[in-house]
N, C-alpha and C. Protein backbone atom coordinates (compact mmCIF):
# COMPACT_ATOMS: atom_id res chain seq x y z
N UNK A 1 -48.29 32.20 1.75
CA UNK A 1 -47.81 30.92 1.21
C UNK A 1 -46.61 31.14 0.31
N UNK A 2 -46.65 31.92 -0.70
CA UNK A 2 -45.66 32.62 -1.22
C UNK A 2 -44.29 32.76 -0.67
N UNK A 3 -44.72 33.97 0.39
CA UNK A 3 -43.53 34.46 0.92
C UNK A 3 -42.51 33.02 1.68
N UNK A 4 -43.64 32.08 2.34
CA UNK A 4 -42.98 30.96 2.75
C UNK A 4 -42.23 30.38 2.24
N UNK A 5 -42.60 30.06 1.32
CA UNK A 5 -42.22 29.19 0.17
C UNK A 5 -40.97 29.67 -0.54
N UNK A 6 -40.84 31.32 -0.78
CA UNK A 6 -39.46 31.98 -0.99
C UNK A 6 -38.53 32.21 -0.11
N UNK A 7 -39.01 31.87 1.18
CA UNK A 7 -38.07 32.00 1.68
C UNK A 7 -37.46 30.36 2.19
N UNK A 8 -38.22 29.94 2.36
CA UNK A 8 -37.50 28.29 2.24
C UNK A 8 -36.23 28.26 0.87
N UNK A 9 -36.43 28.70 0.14
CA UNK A 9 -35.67 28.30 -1.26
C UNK A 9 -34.66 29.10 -1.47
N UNK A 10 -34.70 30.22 -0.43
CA UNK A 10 -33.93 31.27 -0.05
C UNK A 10 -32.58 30.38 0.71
N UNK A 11 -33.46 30.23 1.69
CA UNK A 11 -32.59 29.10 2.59
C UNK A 11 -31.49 28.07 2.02
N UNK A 12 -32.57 27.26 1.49
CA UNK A 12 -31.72 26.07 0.98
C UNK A 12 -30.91 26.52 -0.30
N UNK A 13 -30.73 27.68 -0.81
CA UNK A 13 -29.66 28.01 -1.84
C UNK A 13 -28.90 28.76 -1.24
N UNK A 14 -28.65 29.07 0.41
CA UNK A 14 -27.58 30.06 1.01
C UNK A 14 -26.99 28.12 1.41
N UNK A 15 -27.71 27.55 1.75
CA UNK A 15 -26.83 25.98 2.72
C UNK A 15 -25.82 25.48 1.27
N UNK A 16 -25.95 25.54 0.31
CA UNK A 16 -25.94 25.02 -0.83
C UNK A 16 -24.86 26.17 -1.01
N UNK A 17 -25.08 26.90 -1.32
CA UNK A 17 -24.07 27.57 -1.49
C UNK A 17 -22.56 27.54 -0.84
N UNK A 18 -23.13 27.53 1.01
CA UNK A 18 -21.74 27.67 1.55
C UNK A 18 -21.23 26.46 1.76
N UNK A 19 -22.49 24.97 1.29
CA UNK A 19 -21.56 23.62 1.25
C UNK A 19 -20.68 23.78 0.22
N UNK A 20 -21.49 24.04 -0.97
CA UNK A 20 -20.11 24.52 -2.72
C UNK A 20 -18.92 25.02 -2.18
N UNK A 21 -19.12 26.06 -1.22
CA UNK A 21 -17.70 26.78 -1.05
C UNK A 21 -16.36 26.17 -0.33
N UNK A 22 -17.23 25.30 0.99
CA UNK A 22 -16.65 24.14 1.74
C UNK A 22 -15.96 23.27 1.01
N UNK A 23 -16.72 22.60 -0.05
CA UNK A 23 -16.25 21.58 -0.77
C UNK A 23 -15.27 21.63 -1.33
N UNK A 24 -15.43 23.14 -2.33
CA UNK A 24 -14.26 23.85 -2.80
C UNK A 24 -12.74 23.88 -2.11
N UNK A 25 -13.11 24.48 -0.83
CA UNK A 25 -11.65 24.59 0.14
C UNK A 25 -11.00 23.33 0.38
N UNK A 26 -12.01 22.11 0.65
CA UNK A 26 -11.22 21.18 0.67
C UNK A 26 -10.76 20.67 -0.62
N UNK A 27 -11.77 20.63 -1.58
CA UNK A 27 -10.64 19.92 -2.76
C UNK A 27 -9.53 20.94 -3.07
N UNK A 28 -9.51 22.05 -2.90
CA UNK A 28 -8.35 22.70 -3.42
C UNK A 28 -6.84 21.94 -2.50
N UNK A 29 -7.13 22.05 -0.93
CA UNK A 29 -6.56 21.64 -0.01
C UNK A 29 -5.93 20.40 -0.47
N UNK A 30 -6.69 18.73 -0.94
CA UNK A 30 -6.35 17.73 -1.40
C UNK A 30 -5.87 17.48 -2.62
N UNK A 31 -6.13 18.60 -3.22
CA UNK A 31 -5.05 18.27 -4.71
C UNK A 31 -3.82 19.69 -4.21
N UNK A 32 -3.53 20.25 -3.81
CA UNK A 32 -2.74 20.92 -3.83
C UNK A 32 -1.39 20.14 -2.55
N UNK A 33 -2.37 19.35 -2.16
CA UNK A 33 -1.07 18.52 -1.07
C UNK A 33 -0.52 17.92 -1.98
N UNK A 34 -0.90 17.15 -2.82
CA UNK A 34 0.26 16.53 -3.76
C UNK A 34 0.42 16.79 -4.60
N UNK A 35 1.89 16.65 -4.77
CA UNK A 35 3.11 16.77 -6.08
C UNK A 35 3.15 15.50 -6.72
N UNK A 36 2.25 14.94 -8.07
CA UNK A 36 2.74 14.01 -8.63
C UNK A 36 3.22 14.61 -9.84
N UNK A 37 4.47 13.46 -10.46
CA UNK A 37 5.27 13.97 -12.08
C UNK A 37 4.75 12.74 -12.48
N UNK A 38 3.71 12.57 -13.47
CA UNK A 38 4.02 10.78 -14.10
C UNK A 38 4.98 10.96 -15.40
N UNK A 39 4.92 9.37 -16.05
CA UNK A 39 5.79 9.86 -17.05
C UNK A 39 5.10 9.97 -18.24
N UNK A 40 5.64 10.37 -19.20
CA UNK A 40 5.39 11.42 -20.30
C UNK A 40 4.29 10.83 -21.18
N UNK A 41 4.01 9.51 -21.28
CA UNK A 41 3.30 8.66 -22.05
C UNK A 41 1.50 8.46 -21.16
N UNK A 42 1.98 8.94 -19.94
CA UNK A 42 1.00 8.15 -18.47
C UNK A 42 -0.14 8.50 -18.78
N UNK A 43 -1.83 7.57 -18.49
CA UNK A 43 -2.98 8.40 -18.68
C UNK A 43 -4.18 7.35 -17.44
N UNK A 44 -4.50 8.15 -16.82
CA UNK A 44 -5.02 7.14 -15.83
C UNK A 44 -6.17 6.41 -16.54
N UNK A 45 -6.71 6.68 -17.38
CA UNK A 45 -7.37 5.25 -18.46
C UNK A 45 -6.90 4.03 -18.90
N UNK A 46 -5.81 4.58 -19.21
CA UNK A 46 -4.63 3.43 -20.08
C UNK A 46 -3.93 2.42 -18.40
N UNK A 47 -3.35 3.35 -17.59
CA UNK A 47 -3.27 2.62 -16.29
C UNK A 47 -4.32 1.71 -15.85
N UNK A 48 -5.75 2.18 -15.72
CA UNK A 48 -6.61 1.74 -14.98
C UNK A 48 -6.96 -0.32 -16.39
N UNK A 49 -6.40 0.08 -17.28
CA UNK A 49 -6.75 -1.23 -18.38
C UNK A 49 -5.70 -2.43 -18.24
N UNK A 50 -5.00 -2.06 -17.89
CA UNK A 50 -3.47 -3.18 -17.34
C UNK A 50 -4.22 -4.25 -16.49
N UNK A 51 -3.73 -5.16 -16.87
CA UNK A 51 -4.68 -6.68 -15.88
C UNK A 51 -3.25 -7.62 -15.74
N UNK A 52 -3.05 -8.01 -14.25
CA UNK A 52 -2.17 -9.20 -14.04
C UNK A 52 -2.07 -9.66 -15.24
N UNK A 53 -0.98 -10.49 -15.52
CA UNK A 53 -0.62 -11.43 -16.54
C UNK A 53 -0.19 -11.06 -17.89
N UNK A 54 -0.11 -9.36 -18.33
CA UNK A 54 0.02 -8.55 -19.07
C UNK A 54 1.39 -8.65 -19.37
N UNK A 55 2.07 -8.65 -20.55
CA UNK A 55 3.83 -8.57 -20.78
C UNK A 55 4.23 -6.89 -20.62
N UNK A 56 5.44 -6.89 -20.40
CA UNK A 56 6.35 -5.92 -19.87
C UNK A 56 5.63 -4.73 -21.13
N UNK A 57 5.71 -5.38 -22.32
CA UNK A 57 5.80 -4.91 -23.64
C UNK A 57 4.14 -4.60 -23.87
N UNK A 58 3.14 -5.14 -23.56
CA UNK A 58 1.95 -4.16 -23.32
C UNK A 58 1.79 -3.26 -22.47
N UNK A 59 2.62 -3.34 -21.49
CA UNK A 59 2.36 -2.19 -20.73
C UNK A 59 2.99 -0.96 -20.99
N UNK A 60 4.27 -1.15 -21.26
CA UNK A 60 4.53 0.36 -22.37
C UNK A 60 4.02 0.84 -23.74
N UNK A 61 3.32 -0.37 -24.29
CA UNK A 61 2.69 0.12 -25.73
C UNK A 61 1.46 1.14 -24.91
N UNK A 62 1.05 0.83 -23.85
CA UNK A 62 0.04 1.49 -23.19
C UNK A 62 0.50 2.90 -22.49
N UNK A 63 1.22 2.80 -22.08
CA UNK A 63 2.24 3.99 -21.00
C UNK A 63 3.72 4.39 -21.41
N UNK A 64 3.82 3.86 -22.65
CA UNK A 64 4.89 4.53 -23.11
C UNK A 64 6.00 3.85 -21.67
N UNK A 65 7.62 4.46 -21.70
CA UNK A 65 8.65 4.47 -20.99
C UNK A 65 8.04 4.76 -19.26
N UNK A 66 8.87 3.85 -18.42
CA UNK A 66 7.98 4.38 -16.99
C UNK A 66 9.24 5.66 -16.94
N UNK A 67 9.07 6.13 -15.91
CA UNK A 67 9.73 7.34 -15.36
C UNK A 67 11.49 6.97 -14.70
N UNK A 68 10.86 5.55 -14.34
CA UNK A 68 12.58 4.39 -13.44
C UNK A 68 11.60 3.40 -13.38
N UNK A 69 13.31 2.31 -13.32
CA UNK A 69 12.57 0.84 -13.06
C UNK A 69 14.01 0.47 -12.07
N UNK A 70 13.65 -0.44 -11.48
CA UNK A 70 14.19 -0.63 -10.34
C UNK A 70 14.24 -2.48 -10.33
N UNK A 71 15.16 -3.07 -9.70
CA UNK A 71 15.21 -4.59 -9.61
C UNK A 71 14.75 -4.99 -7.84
N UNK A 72 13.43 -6.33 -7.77
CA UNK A 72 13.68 -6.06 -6.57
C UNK A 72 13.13 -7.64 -6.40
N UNK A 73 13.89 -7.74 -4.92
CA UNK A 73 13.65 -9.48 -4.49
C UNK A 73 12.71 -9.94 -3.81
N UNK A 74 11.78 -10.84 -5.01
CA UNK A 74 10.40 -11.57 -4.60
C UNK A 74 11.05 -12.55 -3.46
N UNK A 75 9.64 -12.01 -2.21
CA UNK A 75 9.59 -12.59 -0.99
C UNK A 75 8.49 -12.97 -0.49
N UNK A 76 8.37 -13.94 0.62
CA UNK A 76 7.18 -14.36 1.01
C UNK A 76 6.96 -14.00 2.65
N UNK A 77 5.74 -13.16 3.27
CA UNK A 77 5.93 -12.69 4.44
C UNK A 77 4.70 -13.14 4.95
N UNK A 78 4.66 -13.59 6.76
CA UNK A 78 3.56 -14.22 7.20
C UNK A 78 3.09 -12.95 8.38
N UNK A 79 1.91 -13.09 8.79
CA UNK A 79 1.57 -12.08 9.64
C UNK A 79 0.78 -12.69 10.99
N UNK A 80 1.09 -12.38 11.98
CA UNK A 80 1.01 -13.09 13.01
C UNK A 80 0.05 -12.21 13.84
N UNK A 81 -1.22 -12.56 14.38
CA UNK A 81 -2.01 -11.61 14.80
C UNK A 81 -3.34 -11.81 15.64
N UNK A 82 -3.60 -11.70 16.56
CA UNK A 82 -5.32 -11.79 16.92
C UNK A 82 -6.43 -10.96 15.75
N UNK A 83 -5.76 -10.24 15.37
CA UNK A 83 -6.52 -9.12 14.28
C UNK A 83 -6.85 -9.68 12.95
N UNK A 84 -7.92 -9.69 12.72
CA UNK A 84 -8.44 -10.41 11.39
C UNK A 84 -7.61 -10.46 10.48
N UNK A 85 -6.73 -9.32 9.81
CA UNK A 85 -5.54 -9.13 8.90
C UNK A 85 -6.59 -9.35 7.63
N UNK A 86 -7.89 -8.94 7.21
CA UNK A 86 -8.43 -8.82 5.87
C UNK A 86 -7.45 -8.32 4.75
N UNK A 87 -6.74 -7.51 4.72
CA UNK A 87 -6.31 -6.76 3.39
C UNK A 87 -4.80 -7.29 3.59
N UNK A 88 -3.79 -8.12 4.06
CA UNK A 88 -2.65 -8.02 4.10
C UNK A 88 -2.53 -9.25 3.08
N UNK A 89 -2.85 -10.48 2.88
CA UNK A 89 -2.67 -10.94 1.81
C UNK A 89 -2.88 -10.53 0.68
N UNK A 90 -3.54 -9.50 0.51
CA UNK A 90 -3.66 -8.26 -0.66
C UNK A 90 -2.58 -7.63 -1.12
N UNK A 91 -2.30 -6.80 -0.20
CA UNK A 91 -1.57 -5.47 -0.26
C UNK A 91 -0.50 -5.86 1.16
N UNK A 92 -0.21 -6.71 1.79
CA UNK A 92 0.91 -6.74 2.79
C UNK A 92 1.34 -5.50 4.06
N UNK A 93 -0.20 -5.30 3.93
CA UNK A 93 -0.35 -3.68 5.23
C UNK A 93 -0.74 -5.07 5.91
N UNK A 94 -0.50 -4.87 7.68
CA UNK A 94 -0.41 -5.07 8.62
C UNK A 94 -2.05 -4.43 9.64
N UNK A 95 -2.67 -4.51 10.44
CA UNK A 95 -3.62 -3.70 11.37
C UNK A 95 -3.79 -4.22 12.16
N UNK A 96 -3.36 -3.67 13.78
CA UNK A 96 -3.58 -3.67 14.96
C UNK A 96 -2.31 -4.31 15.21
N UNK A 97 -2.10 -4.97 16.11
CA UNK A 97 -0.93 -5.21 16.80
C UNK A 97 -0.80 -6.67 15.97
N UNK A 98 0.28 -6.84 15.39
CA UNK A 98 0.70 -7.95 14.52
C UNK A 98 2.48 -8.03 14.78
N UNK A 99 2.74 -9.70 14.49
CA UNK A 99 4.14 -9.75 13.98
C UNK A 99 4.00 -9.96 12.80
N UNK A 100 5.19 -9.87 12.06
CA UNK A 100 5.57 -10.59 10.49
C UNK A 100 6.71 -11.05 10.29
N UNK A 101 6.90 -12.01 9.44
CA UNK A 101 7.96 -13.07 9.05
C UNK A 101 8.57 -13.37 7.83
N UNK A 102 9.03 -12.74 7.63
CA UNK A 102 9.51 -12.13 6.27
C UNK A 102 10.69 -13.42 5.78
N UNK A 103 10.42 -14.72 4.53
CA UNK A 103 11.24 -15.19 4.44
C UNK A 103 11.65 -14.86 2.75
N UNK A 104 12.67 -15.13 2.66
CA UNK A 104 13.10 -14.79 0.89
C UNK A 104 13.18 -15.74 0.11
N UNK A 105 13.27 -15.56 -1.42
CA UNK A 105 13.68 -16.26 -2.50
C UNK A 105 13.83 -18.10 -1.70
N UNK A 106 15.02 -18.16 -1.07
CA UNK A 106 15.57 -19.30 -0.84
C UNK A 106 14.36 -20.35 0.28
N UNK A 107 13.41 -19.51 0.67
CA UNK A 107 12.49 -19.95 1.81
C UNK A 107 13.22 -19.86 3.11
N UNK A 108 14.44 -19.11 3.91
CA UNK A 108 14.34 -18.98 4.55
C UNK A 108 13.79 -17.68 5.39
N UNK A 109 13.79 -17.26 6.91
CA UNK A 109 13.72 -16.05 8.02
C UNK A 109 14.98 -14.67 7.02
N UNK A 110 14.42 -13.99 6.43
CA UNK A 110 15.21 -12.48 6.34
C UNK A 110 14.96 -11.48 7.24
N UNK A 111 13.94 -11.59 7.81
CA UNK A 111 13.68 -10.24 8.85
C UNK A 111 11.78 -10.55 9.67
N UNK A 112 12.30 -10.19 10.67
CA UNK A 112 11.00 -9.84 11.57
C UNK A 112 10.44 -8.78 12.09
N UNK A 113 9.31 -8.32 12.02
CA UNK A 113 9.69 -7.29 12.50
C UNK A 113 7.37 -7.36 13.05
N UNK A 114 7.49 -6.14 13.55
CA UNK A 114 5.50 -5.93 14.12
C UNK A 114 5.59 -4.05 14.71
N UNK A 115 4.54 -4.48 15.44
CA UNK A 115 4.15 -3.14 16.55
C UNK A 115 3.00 -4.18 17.32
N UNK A 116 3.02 -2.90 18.25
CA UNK A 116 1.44 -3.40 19.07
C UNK A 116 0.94 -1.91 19.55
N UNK A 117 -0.74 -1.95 19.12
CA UNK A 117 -1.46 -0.72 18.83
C UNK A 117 -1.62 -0.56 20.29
N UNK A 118 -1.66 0.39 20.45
CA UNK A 118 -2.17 1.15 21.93
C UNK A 118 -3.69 2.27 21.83
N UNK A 119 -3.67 2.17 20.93
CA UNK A 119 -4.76 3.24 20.67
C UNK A 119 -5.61 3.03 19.74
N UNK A 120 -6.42 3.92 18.81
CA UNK A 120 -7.00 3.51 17.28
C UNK A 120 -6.22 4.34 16.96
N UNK A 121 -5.60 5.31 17.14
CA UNK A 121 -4.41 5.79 16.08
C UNK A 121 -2.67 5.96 16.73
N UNK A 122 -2.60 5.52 17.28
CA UNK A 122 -0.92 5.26 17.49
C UNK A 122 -0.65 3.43 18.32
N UNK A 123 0.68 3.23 17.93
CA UNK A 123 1.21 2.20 18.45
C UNK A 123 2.63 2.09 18.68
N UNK A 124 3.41 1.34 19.36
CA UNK A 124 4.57 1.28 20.15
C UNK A 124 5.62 0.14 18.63
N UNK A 125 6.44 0.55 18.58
CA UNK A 125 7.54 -0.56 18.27
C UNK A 125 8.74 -0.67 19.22
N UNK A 126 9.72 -2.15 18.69
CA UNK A 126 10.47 -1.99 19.60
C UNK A 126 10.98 -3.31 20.68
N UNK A 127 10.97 -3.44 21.35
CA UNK A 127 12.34 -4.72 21.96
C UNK A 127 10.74 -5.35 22.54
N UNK A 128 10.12 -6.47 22.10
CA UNK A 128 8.85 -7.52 22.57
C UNK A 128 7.12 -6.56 21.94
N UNK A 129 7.68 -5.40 21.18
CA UNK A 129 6.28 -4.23 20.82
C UNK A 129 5.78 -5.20 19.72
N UNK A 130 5.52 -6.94 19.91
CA UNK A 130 4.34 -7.05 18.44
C UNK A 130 3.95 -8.31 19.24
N UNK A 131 2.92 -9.19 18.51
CA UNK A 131 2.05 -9.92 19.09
C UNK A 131 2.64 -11.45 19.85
N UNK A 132 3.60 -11.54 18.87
CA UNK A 132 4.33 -12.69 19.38
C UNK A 132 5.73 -12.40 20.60
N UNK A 133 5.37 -11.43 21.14
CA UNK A 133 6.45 -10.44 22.15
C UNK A 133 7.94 -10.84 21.93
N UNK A 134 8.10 -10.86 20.64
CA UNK A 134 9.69 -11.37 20.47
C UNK A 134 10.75 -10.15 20.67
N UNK A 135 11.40 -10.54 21.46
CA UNK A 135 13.17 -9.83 21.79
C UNK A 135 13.81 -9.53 20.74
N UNK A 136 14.51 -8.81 20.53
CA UNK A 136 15.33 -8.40 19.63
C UNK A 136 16.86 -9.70 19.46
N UNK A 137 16.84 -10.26 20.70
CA UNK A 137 17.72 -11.46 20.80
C UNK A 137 17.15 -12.68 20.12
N UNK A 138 15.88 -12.82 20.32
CA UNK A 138 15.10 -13.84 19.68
C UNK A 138 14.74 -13.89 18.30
N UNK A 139 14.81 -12.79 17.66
CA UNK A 139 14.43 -12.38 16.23
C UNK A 139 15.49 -12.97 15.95
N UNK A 140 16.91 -12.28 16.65
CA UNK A 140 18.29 -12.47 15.80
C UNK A 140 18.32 -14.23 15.93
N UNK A 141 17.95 -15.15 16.85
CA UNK A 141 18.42 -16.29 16.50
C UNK A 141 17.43 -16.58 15.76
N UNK A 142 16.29 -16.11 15.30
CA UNK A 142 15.27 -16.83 14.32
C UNK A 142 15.84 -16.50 12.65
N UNK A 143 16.21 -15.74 12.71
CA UNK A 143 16.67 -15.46 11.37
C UNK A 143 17.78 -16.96 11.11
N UNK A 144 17.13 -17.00 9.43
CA UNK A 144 17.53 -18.25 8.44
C UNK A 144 16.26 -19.61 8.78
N UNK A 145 15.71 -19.31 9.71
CA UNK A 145 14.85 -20.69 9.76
C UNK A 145 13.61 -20.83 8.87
N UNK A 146 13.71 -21.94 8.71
CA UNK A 146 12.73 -22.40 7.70
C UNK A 146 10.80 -21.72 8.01
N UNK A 147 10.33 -21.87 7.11
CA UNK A 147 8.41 -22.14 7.00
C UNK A 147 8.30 -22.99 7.61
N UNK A 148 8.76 -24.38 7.92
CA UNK A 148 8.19 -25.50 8.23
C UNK A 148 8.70 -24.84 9.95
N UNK A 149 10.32 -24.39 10.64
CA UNK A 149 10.12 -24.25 11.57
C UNK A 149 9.58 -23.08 12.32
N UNK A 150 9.23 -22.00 11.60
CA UNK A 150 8.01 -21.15 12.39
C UNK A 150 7.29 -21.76 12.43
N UNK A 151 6.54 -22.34 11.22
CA UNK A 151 5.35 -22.83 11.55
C UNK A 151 5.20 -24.03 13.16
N UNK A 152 6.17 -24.79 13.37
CA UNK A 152 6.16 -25.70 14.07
C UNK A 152 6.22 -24.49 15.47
N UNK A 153 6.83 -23.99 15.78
CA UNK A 153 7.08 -22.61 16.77
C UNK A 153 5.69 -22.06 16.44
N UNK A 154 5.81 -21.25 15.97
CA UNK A 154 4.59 -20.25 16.36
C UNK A 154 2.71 -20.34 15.19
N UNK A 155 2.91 -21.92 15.10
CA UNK A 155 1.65 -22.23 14.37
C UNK A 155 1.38 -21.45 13.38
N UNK A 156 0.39 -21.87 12.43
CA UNK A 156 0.28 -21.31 11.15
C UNK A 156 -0.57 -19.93 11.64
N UNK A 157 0.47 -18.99 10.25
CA UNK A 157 -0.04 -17.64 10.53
C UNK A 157 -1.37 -17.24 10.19
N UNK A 158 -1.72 -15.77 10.50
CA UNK A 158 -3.10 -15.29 10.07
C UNK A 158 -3.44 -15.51 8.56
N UNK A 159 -2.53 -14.95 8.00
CA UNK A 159 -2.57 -14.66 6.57
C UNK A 159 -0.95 -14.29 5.75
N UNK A 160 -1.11 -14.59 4.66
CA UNK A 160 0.35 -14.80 3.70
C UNK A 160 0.10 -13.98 2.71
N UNK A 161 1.30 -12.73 1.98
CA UNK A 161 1.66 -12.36 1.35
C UNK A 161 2.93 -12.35 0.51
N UNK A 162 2.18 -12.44 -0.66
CA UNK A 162 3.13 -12.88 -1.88
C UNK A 162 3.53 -11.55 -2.49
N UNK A 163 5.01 -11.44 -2.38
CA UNK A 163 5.12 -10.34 -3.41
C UNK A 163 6.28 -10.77 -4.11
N UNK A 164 5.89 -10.73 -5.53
CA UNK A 164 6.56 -11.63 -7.00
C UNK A 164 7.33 -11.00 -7.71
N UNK A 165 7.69 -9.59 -7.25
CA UNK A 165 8.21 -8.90 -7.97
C UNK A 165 9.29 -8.82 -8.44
N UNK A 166 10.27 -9.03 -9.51
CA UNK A 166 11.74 -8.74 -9.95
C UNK A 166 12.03 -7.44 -10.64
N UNK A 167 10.98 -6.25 -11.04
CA UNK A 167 11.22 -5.19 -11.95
C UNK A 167 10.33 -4.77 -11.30
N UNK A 168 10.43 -3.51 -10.90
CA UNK A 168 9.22 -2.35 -10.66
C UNK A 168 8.95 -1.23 -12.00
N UNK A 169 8.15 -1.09 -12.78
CA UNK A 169 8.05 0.20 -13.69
C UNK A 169 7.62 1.06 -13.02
N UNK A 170 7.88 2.15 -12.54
CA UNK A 170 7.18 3.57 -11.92
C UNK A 170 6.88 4.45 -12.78
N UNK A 171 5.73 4.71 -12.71
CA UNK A 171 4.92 5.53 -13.36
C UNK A 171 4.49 7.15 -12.79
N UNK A 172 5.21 7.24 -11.74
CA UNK A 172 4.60 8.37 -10.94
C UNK A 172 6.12 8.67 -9.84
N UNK A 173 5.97 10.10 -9.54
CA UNK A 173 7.19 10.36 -8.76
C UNK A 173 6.52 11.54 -7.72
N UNK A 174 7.17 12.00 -7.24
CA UNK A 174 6.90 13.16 -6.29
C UNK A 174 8.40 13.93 -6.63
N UNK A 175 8.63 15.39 -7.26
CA UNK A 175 9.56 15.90 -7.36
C UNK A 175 10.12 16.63 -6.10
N UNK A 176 9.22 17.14 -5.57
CA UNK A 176 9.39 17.66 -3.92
C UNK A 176 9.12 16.75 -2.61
N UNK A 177 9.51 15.23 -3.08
CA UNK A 177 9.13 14.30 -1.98
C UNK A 177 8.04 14.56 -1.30
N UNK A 178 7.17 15.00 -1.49
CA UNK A 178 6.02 15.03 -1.01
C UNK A 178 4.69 13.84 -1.09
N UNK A 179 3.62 14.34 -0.43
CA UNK A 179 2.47 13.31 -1.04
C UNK A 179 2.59 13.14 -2.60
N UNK A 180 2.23 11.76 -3.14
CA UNK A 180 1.97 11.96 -4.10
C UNK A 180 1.29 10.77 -4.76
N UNK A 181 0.32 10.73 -6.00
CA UNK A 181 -0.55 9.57 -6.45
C UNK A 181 0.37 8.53 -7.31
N UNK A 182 0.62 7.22 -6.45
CA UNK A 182 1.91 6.42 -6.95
C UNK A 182 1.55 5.05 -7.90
N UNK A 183 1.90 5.49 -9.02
CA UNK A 183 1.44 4.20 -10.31
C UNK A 183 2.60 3.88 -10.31
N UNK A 184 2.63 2.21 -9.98
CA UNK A 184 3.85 1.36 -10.49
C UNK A 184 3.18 -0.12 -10.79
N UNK A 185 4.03 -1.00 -11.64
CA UNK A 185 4.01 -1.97 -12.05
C UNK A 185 4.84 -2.97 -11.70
N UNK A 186 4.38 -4.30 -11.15
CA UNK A 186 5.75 -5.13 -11.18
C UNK A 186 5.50 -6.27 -11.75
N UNK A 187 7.20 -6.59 -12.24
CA UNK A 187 6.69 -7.88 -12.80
C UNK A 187 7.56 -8.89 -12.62
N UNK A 188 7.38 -10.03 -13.19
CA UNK A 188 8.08 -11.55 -12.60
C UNK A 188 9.42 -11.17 -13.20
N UNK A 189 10.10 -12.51 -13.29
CA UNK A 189 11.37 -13.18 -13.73
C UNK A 189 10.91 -13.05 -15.15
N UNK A 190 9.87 -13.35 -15.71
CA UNK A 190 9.62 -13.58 -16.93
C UNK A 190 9.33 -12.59 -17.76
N UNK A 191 8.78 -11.18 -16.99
CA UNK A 191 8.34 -9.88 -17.66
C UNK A 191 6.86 -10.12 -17.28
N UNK A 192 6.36 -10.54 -17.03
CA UNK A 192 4.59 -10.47 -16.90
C UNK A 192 4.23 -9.65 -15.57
N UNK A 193 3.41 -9.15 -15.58
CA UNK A 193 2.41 -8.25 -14.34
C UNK A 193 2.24 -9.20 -13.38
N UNK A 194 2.96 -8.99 -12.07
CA UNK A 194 2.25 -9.74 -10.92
C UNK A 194 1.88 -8.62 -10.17
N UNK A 195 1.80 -7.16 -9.99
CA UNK A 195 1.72 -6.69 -9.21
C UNK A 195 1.39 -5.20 -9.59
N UNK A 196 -0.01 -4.71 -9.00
CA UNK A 196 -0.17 -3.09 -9.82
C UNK A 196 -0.47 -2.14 -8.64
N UNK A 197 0.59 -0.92 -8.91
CA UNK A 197 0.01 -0.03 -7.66
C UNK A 197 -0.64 1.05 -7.77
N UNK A 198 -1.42 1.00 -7.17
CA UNK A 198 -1.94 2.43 -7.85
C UNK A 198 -3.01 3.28 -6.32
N UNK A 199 -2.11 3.70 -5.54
CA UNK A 199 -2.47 4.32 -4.08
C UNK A 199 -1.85 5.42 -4.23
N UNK A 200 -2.02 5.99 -3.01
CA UNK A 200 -1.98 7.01 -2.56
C UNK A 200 -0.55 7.18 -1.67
N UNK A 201 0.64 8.13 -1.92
CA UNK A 201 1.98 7.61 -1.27
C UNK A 201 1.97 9.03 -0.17
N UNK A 202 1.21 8.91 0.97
CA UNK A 202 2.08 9.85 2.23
C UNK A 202 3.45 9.84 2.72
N UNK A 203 3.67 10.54 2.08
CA UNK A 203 5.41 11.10 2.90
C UNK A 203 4.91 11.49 4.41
């Protein structure tokens, strides 16, 4: 009974062991793929406390100076799709074969653009490659048209993304362009938080 019993425990501290070692190789593997620099003030506590609606000026009493800030033009983009599109009014990622309709500031067409998936991991772009099979001739005469006339054309979309941004604060860089863990902030016309990033950036 003994010997059984030692050697069961034998066992399960050699499995245990060479899972520890496994585990090991890969986390070394996943933090050693990326190169992040944040900036000098940065603490992922103080990041993780930032809430929409926050002024420019709490968020550096929190994070100190970002690393760069950048100016950029709030736009409104529609996504056109058989594919549920859960996360794109979120975050403005796209999944499975979709178009999008990218209009600006003024409410008109700035750009169109899609794919269409062929696989679960690759897909085609390219002259009719997204759901609404538009031409590269057809994009070009859609550009400047209104919300009201897509919508009348190609019916109301899956889902809408808002991005409000006029200032980006970056908090995070990659010095060797590489992977890297990307904290940025954006905010309105007014200085307030409409927008917090905080993913994962594959080069």
């Amino acid at each position: 009974m003994n010997d059984t019993e030692t050697s069961c425990g034998f066992g399960t501290i050699v499995f245990w062991a060479i899972g520890g070692v496994l585990l090991g190789i890969l986390a070394a593997f996943y933090f050693k793929s990326f190169d992040t620099q944040y900036a000098p003030g940065y603490s992922e506590k103080a990041f993780r406390s930032i809430k929409i609606g926050d002024s420019e000026q709490q968020v550096q009493s929190l994070l100190g100076a970002p690393l760069s800030t950048y100016d950029s033009e709030p736009y409104v983009e529609w996504i056109y799709s058989a594919d549920g599109q859960k996360r794109f009014s979120t975050n403005g990622e796209g999944s499975g074969t979709f178009t999008t309709v990218r209009f600006n500031a003024a409410g008109s067409v700035s750009s169109i653009s899609g794919r269409r998936q062929t696989s679960a991991n690759s897909f085609t772009l390219g002259e009719g490659q997204n759901s609404l099979n538009l031409t590269g001739e057809q994009i070009k005469g859609l550009k400047g048209s209104t919300q009201d006339e897509i919508r009348r054309k190609f019916g109301p979309p899956k889902a809408v993304y808002e991005y409000k941004a006029s200032k980006v604060l970056s908090y995070s860089r990659s010095p060797s362009s590489a992977n890297y863990h990307l904290r940025s902030v954006g905010l309105d016309s007014v200085g307030k938080v409409v927008h917090i990033w905080r993913e994962i950036y594959w080069d």
